[in-house]
Protein backbone atom coordinates (compact mmCIF):
# COMPACT_ATOMS: atom_id res chain seq x y z
CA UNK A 1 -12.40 58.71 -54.57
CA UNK A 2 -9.67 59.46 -52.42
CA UNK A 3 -6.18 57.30 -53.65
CA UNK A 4 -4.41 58.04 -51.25
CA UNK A 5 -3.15 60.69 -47.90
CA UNK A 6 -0.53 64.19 -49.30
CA UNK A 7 2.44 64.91 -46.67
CA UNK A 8 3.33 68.79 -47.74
CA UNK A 9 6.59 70.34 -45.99
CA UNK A 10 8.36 73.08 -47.08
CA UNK A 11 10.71 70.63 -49.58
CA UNK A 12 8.15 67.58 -50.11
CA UNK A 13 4.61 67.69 -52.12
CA UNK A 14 3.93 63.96 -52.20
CA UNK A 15 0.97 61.66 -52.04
CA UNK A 16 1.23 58.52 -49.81
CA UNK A 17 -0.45 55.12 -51.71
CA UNK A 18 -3.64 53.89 -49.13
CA UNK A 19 -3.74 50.47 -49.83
CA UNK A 20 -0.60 49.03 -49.53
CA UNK A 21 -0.31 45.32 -48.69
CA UNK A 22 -3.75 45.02 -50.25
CA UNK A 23 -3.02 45.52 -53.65
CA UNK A 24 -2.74 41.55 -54.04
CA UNK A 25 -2.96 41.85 -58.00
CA UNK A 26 -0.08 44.08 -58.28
CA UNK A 27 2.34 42.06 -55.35
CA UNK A 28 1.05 38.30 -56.78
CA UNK A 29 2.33 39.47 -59.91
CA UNK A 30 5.60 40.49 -58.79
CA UNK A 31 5.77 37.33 -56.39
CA UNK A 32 5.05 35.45 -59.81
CA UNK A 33 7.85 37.88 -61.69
CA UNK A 34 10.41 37.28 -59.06
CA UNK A 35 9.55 33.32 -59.16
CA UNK A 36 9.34 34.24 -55.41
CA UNK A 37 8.58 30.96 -53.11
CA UNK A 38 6.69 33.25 -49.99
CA UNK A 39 3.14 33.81 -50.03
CA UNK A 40 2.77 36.03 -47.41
CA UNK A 41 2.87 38.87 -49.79
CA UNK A 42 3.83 41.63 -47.07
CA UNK A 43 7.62 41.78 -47.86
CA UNK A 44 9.87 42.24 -50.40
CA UNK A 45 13.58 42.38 -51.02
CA UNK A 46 15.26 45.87 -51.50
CA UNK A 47 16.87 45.22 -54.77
CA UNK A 48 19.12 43.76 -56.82
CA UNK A 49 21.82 42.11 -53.85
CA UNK A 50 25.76 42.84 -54.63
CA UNK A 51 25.33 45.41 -57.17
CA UNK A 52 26.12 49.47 -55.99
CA UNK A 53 23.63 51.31 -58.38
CA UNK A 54 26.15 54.37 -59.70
CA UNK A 55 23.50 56.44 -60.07
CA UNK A 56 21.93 56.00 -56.29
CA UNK A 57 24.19 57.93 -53.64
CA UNK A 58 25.80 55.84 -51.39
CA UNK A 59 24.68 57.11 -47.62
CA UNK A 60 27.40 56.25 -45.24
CA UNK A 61 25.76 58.35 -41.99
CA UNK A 62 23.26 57.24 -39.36
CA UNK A 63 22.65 53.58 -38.81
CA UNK A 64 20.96 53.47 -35.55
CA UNK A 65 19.96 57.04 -35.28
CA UNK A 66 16.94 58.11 -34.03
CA UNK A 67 14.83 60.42 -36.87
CA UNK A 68 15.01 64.35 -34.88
CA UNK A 69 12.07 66.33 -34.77
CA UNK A 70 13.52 69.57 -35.38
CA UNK A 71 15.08 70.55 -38.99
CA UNK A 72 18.20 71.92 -37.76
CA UNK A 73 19.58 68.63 -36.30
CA UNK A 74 18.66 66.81 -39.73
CA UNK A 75 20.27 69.02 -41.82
CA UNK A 76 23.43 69.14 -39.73
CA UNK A 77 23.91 65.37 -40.04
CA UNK A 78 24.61 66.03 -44.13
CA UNK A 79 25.88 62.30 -44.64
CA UNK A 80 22.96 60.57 -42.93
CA UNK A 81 20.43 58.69 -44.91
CA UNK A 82 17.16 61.04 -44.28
CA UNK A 83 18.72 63.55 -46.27
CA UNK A 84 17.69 61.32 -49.45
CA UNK A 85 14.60 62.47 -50.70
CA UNK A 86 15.40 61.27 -54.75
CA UNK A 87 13.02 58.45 -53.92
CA UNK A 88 11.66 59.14 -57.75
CA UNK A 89 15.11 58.88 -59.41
CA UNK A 90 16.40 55.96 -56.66
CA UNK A 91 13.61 54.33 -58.33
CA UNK A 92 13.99 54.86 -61.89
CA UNK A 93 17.79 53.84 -61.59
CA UNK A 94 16.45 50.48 -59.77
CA UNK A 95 13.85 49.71 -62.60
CA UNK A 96 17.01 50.70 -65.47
CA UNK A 97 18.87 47.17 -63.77
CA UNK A 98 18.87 43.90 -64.47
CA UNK A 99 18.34 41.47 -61.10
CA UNK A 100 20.43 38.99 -60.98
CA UNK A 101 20.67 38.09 -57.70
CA UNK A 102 19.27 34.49 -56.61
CA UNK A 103 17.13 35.49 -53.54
CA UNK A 104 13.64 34.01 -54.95
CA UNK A 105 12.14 33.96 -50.90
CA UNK A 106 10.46 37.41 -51.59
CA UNK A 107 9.80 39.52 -54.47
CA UNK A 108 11.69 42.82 -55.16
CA UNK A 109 10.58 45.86 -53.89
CA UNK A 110 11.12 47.02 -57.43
CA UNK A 111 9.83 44.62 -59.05
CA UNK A 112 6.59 45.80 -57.05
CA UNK A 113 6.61 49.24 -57.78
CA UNK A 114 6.13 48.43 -61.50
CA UNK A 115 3.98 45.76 -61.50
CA UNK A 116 1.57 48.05 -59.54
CA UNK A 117 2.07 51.01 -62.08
CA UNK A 118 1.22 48.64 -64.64
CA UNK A 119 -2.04 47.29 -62.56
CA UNK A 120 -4.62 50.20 -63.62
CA UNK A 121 -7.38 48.53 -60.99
CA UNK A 122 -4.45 49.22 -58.13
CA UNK A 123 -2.79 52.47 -59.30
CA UNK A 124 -5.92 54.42 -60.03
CA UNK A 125 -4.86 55.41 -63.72
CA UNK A 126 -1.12 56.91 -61.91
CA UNK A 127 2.06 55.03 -63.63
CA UNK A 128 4.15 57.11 -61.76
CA UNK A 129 4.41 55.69 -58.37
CA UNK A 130 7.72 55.15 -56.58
CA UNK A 131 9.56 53.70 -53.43
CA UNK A 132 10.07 56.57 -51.12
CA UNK A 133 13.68 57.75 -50.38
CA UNK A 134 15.14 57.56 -46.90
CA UNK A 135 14.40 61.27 -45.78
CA UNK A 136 10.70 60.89 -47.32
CA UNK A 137 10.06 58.07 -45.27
CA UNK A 138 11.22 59.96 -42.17
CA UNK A 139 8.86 62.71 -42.80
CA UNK A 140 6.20 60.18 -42.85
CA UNK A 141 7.16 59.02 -39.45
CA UNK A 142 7.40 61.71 -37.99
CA UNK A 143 3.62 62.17 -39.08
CA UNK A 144 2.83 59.34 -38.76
CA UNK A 145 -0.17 59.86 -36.34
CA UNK A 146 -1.71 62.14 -38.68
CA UNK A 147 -1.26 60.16 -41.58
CA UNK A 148 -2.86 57.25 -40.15
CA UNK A 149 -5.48 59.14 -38.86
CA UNK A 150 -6.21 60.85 -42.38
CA UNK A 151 -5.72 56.90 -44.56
CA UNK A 152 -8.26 55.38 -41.82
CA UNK A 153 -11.01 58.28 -43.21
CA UNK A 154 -10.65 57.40 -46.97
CA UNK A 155 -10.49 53.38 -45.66
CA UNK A 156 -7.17 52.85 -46.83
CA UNK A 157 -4.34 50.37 -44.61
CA UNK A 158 -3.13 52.43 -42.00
CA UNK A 159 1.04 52.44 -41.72
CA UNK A 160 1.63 49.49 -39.68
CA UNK A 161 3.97 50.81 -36.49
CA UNK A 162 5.03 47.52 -35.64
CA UNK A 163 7.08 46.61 -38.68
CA UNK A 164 9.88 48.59 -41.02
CA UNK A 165 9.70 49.87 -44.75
CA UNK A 166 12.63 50.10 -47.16
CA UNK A 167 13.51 53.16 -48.78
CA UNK A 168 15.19 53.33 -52.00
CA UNK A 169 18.45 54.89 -50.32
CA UNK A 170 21.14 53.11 -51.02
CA UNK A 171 24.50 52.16 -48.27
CA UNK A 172 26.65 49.87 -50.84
CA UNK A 173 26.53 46.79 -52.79
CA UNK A 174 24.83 44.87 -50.18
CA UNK A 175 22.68 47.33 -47.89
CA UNK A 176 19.81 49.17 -48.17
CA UNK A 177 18.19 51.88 -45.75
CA UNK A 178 15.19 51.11 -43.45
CA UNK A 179 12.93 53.23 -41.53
CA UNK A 180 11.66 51.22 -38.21
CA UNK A 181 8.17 52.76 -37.65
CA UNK A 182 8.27 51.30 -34.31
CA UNK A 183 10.53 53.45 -32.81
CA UNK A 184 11.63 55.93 -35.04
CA UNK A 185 15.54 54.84 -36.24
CA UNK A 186 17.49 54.45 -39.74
CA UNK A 187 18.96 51.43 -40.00
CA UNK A 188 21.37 49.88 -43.22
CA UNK A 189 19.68 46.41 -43.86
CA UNK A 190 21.15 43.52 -45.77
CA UNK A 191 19.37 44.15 -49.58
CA UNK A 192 18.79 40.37 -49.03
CA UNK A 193 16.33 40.86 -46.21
CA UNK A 194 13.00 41.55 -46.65
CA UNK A 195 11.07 44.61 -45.57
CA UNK A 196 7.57 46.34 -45.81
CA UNK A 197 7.18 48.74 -48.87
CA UNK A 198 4.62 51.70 -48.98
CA UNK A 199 4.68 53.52 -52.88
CA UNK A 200 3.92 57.29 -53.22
CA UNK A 201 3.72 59.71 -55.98
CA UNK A 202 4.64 63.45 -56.41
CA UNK A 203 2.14 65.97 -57.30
């Protein structure tokens, strides 16, 4: 049974999740975790708000930039966010904090990622999921077609192209990085605002 769609480029082997806002177990329990109020379960904060993770590079370049097609322009632009691809060590810097923020609307995006690698029905026996980086999540936009194409053949929810997904770049204390999947741009986002999260796994 197929868990979920691989994106391979010449720097990136990694395997995007398929189900998304449909793992209700692992999102309820972070909602619970969080003693979040929402029930919508589609959004979540970015982090812990007010606290610049030392470990987590602080990206400074490209709010408002549209994602380029063509390699040469993104690696030119060396202090803009979608040259973060450490979503797996972004991640395991966010779980080594303590939130102590008082936004209780939504539940954090990390608090997600390891509720679901503790919910074996959800992660398909894979504790090793993570919250995709800024540049990771550009990739998948750019293939975005493809990709959604590929999760609707295994039945999986398809990336939804009206909405945004946080990465687990960092901008400072207070911001977080967002991919809009509606029209292709990197935005910094108030950590307190809440944003769609899709997990994915190396391999």
């Amino acid at each position: 049974t197929a868990i979920g769609v691989a994106l391979i480029t010449d720097n990136q082997r990694i395997l995007i999740e398929k189900n998304s806002e449909s793992n209700t177990t692992s999102i309820k329990a972070a909602y619970d975790a969080d003693g979040a109020s929402n029930t919508d379960y589609t959004n979540f904060y970015w982090g812990p708000y007010g606290t610049d993770v030392s470990s987590i590079t602080n990206w400074t370049g490209g709010d408002g930039k549209s994602i380029p097609t063509d390699y040469t322009t993104w690696q030119s632009n060396s202090t803009y966010a979608w040259n973060d691809y450490n979503g797996k060590s972004n991640t395991a810097a966010l779980l080594n904090l303590t939130d102590s923020d008082s936004y209780t609307t939504y539940a954090n995006a990390v608090t997600y990622c390891k509720k679901f690698n503790e919910t074996p029905l959800e992660n398909q026996g894979y504790t090793d999921w993570y919250i995709p980086a800024c540049g990771q999540l550009a990739l998948i936009y750019i293939n975005r077609t493809e990709i959604n194409a590929a999760l609707t053949k295994i039945g999986g929810t398809t990336l939804n192209t009206s909405f945004s997904y946080w990465s687990s770049s960092e901008y400072s204390s207070i911001r977080g990085w967002s991919v809009y999947f509606y029209n292709g741009l990197i935005f910094w986002y108030d950590k307190s605002n809440n944003d769609r999260v899709r997990l994915l796994r190396d391999f």
